[in-house]
PDB file of N, CA and C in Angstrom:
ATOM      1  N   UNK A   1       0.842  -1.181   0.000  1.00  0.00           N
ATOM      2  CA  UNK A   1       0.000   0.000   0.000  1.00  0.00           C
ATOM      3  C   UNK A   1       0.886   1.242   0.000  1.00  0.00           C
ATOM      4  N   UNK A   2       1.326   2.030  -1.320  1.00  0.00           N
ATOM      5  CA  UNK A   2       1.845   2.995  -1.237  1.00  0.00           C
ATOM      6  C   UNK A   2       1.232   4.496  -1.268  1.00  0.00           C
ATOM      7  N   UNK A   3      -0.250   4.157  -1.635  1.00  0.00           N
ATOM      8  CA  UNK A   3      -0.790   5.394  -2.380  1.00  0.00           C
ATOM      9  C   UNK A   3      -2.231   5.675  -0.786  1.00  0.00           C
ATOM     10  N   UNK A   4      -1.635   7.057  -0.288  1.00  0.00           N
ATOM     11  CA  UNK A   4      -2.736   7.066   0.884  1.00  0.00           C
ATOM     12  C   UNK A   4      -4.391   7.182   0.755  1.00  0.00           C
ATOM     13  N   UNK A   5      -4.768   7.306  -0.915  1.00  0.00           N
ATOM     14  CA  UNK A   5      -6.346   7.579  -1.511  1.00  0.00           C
ATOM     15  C   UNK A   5      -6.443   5.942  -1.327  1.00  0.00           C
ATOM     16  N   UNK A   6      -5.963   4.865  -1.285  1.00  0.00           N
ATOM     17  CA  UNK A   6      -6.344   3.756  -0.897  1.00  0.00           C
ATOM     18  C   UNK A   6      -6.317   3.097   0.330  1.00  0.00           C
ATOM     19  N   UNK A   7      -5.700   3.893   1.058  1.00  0.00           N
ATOM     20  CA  UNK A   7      -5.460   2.945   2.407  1.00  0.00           C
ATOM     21  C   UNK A   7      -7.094   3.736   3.261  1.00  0.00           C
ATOM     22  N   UNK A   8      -7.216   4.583   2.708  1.00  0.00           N
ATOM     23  CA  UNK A   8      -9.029   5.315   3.582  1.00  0.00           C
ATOM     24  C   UNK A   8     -10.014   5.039   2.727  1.00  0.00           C
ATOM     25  N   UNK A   9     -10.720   3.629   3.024  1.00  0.00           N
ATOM     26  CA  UNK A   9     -11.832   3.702   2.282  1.00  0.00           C
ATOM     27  C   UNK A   9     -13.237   4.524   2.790  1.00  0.00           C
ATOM     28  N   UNK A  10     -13.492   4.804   4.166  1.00  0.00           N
ATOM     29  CA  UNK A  10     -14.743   5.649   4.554  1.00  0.00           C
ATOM     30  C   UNK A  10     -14.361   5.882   5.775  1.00  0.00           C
ATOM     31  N   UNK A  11     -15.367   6.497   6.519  1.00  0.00           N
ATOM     32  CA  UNK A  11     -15.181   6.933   7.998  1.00  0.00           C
ATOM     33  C   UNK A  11     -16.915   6.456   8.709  1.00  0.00           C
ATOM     34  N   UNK A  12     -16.613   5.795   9.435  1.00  0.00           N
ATOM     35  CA  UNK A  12     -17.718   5.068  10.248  1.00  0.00           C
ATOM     36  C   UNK A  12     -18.432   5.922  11.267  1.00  0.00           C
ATOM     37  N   UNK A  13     -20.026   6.315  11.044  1.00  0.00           N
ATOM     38  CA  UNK A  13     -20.440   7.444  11.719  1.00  0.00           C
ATOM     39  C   UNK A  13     -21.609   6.431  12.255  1.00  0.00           C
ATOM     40  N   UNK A  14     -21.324   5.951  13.510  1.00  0.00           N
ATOM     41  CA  UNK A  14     -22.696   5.031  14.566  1.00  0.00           C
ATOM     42  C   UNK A  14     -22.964   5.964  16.269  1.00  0.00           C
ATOM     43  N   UNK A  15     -22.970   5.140  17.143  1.00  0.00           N
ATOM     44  CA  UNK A  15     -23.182   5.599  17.793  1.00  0.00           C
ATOM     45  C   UNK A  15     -21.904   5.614  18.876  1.00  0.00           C
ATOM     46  N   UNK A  16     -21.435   4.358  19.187  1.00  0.00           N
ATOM     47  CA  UNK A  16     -20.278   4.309  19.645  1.00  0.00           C
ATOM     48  C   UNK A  16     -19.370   5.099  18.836  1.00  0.00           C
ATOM     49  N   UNK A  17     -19.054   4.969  17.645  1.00  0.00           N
ATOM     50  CA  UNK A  17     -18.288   6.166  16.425  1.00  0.00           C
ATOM     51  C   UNK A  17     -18.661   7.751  17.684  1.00  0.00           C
ATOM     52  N   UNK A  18     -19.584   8.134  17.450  1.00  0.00           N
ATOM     53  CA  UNK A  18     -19.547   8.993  18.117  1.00  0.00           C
ATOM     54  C   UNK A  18     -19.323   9.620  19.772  1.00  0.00           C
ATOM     55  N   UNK A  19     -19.664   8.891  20.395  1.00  0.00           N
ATOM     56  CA  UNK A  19     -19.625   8.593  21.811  1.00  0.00           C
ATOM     57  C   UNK A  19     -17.881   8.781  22.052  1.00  0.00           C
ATOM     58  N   UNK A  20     -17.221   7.744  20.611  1.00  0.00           N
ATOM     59  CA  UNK A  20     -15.389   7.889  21.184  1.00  0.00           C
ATOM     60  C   UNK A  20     -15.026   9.152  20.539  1.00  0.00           C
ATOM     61  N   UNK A  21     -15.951   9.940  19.808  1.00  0.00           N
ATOM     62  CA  UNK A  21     -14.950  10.890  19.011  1.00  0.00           C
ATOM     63  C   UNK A  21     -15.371  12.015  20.115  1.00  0.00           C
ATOM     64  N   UNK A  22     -16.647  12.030  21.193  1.00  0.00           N
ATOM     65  CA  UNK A  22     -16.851  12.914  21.684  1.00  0.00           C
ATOM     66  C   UNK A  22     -15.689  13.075  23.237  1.00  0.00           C
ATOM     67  N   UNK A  23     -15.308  11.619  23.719  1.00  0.00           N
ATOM     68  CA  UNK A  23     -14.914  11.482  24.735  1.00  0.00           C
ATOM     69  C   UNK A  23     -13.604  11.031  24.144  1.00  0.00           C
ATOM     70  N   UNK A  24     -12.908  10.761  23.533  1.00  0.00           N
ATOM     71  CA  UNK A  24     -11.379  10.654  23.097  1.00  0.00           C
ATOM     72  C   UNK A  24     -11.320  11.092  22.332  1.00  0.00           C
ATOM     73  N   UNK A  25     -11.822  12.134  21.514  1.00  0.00           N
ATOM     74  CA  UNK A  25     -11.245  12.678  20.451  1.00  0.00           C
ATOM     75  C   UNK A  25     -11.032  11.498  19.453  1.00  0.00           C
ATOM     76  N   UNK A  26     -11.652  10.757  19.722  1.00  0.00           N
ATOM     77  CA  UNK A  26     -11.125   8.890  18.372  1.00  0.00           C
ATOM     78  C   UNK A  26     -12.197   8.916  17.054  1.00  0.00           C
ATOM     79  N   UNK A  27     -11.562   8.723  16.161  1.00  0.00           N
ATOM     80  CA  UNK A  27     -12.812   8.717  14.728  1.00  0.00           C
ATOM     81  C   UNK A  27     -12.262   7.185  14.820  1.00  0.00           C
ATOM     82  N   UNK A  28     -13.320   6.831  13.842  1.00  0.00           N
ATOM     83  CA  UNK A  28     -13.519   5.389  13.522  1.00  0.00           C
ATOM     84  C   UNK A  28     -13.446   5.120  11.930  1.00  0.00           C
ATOM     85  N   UNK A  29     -12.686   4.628  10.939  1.00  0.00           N
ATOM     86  CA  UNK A  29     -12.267   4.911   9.913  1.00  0.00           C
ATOM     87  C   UNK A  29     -12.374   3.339   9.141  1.00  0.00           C
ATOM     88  N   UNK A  30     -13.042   2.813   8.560  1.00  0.00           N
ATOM     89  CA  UNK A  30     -13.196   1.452   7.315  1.00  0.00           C
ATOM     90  C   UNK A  30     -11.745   1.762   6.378  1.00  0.00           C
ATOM     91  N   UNK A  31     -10.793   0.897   6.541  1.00  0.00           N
ATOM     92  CA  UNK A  31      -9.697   0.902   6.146  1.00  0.00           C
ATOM     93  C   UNK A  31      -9.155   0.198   5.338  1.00  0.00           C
ATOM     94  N   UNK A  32      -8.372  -0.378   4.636  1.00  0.00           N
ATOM     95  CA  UNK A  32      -7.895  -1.241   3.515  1.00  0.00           C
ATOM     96  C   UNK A  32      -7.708  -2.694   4.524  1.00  0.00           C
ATOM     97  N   UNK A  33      -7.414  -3.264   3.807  1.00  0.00           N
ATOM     98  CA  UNK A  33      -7.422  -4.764   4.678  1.00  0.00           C
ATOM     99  C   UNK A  33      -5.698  -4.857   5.076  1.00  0.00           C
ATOM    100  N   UNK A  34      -5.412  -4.580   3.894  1.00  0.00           N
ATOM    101  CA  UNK A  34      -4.033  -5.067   3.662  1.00  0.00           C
ATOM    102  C   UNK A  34      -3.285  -3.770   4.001  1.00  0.00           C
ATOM    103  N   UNK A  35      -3.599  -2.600   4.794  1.00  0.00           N
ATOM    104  CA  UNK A  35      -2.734  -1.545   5.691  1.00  0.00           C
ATOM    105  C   UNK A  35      -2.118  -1.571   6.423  1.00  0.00           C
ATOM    106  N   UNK A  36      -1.358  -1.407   7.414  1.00  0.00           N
ATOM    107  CA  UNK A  36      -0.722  -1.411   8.574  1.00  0.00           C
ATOM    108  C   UNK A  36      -1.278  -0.204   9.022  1.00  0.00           C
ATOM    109  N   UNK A  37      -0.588  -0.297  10.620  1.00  0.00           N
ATOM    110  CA  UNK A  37      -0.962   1.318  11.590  1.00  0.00           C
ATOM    111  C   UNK A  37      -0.138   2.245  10.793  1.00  0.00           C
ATOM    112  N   UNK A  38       1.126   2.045  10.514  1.00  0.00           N
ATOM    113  CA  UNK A  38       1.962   3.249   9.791  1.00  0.00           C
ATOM    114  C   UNK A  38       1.234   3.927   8.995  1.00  0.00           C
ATOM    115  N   UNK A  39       1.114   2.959   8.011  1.00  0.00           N
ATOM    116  CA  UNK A  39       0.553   3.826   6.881  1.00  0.00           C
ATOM    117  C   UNK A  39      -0.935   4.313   6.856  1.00  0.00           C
ATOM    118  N   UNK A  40      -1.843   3.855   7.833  1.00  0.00           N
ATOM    119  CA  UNK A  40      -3.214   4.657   7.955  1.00  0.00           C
ATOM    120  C   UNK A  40      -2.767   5.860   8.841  1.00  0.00           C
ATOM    121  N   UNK A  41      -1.825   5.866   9.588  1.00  0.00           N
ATOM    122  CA  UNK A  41      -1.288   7.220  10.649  1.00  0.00           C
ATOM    123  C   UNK A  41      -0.733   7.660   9.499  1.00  0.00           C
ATOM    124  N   UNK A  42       0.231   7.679   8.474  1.00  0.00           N
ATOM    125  CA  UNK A  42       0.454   8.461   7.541  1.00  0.00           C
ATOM    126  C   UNK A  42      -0.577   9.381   6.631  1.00  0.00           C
ATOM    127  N   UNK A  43      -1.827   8.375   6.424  1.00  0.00           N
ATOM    128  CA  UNK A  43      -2.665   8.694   5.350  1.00  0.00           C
ATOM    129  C   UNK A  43      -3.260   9.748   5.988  1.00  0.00           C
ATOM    130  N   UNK A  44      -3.887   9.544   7.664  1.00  0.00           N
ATOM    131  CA  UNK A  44      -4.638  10.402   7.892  1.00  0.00           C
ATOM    132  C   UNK A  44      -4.020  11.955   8.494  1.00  0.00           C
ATOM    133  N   UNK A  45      -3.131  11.522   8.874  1.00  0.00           N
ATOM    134  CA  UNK A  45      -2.226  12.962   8.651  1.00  0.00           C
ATOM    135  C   UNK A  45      -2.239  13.740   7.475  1.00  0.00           C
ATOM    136  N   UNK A  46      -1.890  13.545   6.549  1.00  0.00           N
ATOM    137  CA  UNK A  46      -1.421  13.464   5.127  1.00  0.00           C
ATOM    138  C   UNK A  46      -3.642  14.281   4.799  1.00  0.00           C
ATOM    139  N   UNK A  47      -4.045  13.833   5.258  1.00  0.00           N
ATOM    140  CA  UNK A  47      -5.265  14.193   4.322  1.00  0.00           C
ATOM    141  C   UNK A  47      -6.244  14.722   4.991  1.00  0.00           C
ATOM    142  N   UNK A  48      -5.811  14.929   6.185  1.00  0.00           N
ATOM    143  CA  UNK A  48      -6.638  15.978   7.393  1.00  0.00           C
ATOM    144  C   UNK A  48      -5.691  16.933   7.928  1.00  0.00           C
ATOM    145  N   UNK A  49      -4.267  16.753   8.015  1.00  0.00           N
ATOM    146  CA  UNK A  49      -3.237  17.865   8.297  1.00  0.00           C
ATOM    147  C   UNK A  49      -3.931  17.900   9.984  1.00  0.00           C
ATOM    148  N   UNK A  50      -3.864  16.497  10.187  1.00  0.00           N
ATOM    149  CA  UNK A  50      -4.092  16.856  12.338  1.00  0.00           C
ATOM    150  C   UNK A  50      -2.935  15.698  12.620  1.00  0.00           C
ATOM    151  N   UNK A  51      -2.549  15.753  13.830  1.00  0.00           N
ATOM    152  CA  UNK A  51      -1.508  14.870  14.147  1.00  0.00           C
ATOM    153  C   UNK A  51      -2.256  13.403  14.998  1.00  0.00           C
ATOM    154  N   UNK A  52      -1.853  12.452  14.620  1.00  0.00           N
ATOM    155  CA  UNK A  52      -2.538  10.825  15.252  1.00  0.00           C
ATOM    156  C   UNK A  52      -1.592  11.102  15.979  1.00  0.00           C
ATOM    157  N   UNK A  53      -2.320  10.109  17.495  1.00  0.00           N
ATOM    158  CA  UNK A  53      -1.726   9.641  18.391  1.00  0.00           C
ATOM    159  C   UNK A  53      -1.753   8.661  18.691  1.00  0.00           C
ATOM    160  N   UNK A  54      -2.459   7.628  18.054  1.00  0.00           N
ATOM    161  CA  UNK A  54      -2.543   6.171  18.270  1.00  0.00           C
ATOM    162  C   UNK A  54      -3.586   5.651  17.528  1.00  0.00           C
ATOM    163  N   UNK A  55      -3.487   4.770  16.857  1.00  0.00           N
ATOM    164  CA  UNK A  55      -3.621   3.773  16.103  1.00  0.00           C
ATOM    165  C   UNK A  55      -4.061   2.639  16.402  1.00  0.00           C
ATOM    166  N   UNK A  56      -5.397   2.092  16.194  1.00  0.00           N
ATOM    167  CA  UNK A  56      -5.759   0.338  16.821  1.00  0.00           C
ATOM    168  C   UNK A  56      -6.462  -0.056  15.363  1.00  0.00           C
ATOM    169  N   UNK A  57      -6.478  -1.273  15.243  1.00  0.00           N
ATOM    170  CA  UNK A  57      -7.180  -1.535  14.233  1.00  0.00           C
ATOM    171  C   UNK A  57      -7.857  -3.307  14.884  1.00  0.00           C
ATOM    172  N   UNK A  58      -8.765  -3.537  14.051  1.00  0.00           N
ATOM    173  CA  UNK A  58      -9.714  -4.673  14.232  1.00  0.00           C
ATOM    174  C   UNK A  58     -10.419  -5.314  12.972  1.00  0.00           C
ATOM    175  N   UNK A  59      -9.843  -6.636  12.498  1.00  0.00           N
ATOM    176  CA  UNK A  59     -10.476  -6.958  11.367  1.00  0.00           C
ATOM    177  C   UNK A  59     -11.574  -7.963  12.027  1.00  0.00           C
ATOM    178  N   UNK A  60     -12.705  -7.708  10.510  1.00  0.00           N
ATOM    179  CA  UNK A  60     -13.876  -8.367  11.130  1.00  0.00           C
ATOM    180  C   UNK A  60     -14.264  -9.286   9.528  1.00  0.00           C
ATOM    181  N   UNK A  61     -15.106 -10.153   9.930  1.00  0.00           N
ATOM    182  CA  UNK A  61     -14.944 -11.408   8.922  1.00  0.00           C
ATOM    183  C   UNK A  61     -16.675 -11.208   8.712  1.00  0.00           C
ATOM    184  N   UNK A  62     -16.687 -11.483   7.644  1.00  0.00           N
ATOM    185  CA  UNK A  62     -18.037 -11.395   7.054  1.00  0.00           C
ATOM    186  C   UNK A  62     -18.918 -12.224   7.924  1.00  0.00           C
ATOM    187  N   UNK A  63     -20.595 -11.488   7.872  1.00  0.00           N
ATOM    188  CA  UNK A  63     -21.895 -12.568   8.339  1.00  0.00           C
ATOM    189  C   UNK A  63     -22.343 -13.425   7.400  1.00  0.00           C
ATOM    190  N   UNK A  64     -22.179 -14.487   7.655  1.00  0.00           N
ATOM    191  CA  UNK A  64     -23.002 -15.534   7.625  1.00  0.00           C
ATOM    192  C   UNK A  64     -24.515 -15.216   6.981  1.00  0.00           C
ATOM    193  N   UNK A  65     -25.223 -15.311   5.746  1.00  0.00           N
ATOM    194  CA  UNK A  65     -26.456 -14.821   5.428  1.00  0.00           C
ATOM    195  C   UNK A  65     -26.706 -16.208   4.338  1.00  0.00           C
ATOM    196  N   UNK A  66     -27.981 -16.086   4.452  1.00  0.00           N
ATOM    197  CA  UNK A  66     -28.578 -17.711   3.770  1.00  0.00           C
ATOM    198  C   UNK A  66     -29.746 -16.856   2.602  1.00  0.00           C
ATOM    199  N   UNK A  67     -29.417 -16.992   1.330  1.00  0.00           N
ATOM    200  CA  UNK A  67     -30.920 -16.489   0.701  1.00  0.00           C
ATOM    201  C   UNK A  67     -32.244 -18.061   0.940  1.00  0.00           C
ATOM    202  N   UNK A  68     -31.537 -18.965   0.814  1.00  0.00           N
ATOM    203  CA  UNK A  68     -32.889 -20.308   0.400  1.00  0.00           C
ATOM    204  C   UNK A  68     -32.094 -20.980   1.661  1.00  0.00           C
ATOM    205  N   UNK A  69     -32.686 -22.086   1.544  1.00  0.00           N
ATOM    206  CA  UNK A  69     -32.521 -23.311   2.340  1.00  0.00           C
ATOM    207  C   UNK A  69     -30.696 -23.566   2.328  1.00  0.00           C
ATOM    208  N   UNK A  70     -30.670 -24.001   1.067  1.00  0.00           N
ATOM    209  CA  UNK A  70     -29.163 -24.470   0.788  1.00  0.00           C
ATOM    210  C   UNK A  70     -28.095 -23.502   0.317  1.00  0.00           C
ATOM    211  N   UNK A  71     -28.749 -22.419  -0.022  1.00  0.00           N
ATOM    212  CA  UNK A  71     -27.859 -20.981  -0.593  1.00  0.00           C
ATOM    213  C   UNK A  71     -27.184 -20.696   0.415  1.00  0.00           C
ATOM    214  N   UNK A  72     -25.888 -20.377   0.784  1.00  0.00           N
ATOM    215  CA  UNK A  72     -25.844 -19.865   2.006  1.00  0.00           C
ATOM    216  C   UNK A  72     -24.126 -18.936   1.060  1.00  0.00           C
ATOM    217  N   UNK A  73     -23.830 -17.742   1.509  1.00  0.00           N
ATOM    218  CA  UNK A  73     -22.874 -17.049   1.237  1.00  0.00           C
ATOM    219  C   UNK A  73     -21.890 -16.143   2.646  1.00  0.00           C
ATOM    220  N   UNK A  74     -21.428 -15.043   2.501  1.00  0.00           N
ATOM    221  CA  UNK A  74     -20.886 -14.411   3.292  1.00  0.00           C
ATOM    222  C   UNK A  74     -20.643 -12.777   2.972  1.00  0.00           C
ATOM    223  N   UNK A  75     -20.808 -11.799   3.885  1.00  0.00           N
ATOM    224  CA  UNK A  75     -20.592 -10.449   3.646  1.00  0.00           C
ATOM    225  C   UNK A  75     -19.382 -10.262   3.508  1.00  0.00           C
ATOM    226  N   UNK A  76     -19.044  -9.232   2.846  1.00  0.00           N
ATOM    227  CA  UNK A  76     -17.222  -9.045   2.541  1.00  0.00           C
ATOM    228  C   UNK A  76     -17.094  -8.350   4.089  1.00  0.00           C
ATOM    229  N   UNK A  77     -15.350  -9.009   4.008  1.00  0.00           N
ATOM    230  CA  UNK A  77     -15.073  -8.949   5.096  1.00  0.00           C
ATOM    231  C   UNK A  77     -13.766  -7.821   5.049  1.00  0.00           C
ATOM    232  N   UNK A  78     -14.153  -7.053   6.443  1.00  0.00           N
ATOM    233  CA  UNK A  78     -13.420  -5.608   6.296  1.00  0.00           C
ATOM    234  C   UNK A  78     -12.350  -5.085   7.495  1.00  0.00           C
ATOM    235  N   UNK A  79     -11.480  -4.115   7.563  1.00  0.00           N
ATOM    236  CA  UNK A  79     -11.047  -3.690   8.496  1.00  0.00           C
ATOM    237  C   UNK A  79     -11.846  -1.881   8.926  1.00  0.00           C
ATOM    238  N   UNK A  80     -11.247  -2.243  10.190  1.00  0.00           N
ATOM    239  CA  UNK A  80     -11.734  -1.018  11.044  1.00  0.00           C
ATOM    240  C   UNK A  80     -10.399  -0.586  11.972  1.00  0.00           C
ATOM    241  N   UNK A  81     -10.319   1.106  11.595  1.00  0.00           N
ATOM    242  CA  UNK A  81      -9.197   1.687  12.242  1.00  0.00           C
ATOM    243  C   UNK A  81      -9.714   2.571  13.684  1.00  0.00           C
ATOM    244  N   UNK A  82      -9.547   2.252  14.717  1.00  0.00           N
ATOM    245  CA  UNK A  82      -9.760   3.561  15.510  1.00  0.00           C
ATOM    246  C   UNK A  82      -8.536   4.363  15.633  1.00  0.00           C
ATOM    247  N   UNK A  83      -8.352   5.653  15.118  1.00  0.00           N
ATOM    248  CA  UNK A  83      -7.903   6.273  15.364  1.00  0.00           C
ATOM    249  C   UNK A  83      -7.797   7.567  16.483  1.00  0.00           C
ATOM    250  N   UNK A  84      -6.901   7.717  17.111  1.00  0.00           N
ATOM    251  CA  UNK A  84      -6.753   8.755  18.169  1.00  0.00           C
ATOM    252  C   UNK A  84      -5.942  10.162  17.615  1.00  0.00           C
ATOM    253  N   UNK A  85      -6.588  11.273  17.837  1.00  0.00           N
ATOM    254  CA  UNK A  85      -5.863  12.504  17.382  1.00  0.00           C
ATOM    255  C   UNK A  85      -5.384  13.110  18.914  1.00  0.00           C
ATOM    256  N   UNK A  86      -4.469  14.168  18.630  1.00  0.00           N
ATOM    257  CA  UNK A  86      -3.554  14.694  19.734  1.00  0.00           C
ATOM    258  C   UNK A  86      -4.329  15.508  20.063  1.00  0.00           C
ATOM    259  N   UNK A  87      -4.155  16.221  21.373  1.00  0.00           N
ATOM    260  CA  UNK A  87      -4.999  17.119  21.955  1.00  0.00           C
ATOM    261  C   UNK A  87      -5.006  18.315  21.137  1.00  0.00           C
ATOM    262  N   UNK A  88      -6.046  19.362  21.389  1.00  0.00           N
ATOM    263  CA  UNK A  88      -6.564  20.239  20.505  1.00  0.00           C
ATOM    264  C   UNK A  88      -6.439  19.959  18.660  1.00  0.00           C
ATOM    265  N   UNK A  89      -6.796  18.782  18.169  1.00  0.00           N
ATOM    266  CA  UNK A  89      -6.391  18.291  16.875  1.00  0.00           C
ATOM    267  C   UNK A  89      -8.090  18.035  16.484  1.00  0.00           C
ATOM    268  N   UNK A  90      -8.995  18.320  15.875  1.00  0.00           N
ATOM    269  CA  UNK A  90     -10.380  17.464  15.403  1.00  0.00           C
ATOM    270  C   UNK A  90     -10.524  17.517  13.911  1.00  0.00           C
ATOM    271  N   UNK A  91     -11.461  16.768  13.344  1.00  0.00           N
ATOM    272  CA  UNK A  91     -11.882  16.505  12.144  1.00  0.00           C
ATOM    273  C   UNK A  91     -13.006  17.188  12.015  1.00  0.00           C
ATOM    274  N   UNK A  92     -13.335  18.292  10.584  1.00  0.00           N
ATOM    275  CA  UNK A  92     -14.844  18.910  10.063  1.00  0.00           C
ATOM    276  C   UNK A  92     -15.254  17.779   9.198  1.00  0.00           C
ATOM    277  N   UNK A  93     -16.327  16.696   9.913  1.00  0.00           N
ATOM    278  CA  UNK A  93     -16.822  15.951   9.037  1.00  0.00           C
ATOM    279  C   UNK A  93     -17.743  16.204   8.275  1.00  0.00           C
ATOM    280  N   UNK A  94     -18.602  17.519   9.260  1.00  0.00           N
ATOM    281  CA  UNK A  94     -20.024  18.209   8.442  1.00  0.00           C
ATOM    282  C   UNK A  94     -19.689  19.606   7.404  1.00  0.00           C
TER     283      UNK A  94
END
């Protein structure tokens, strides 16, 4: 992953999403699979101009969904970045 327009695929806006961005300053970010912490702390520097302070990530494996009896498939399966910004640092998402 060299190019940072690929390592950010969206930014995750729920309720917990919000709850950490209100009380840690943390956004919640849908990320490339195949990223590391470096390079999503690079990207989001790089494309918000705020400084990260920490980096977690969590991959999650597709659900389980059945259309018929015997059909049975799986949701694509994705990563999730929480990211932490430095004090006085935030994101204009609106």
């Amino acid at each position: 992953m060299k190019d940072i327009y690929q390592v950010i695929d969206t930014i995750q806006m729920s309720e917990k999403a919000a709850l950490l961005q209100e009380t840690n300053n943390e956004y919640v970010f849908k990320v490339a699979r195949a990223a590391n912490k470096i390079e999503i702390k690079k990207a989001v520097e790089k494309l918000f101009a705020v400084k990260v302070e920490d980096v977690r990530t969590c991959n999650y494996e597709g659900k389980l969904k059945r259309k018929r009896r015997a059909d049975q498939g799986r949701t694509a399966r994705f990563k999730k970045a929480y990211v932490r910004l430095k004090d006085g640092d935030t994101l204009d998402l609106v």
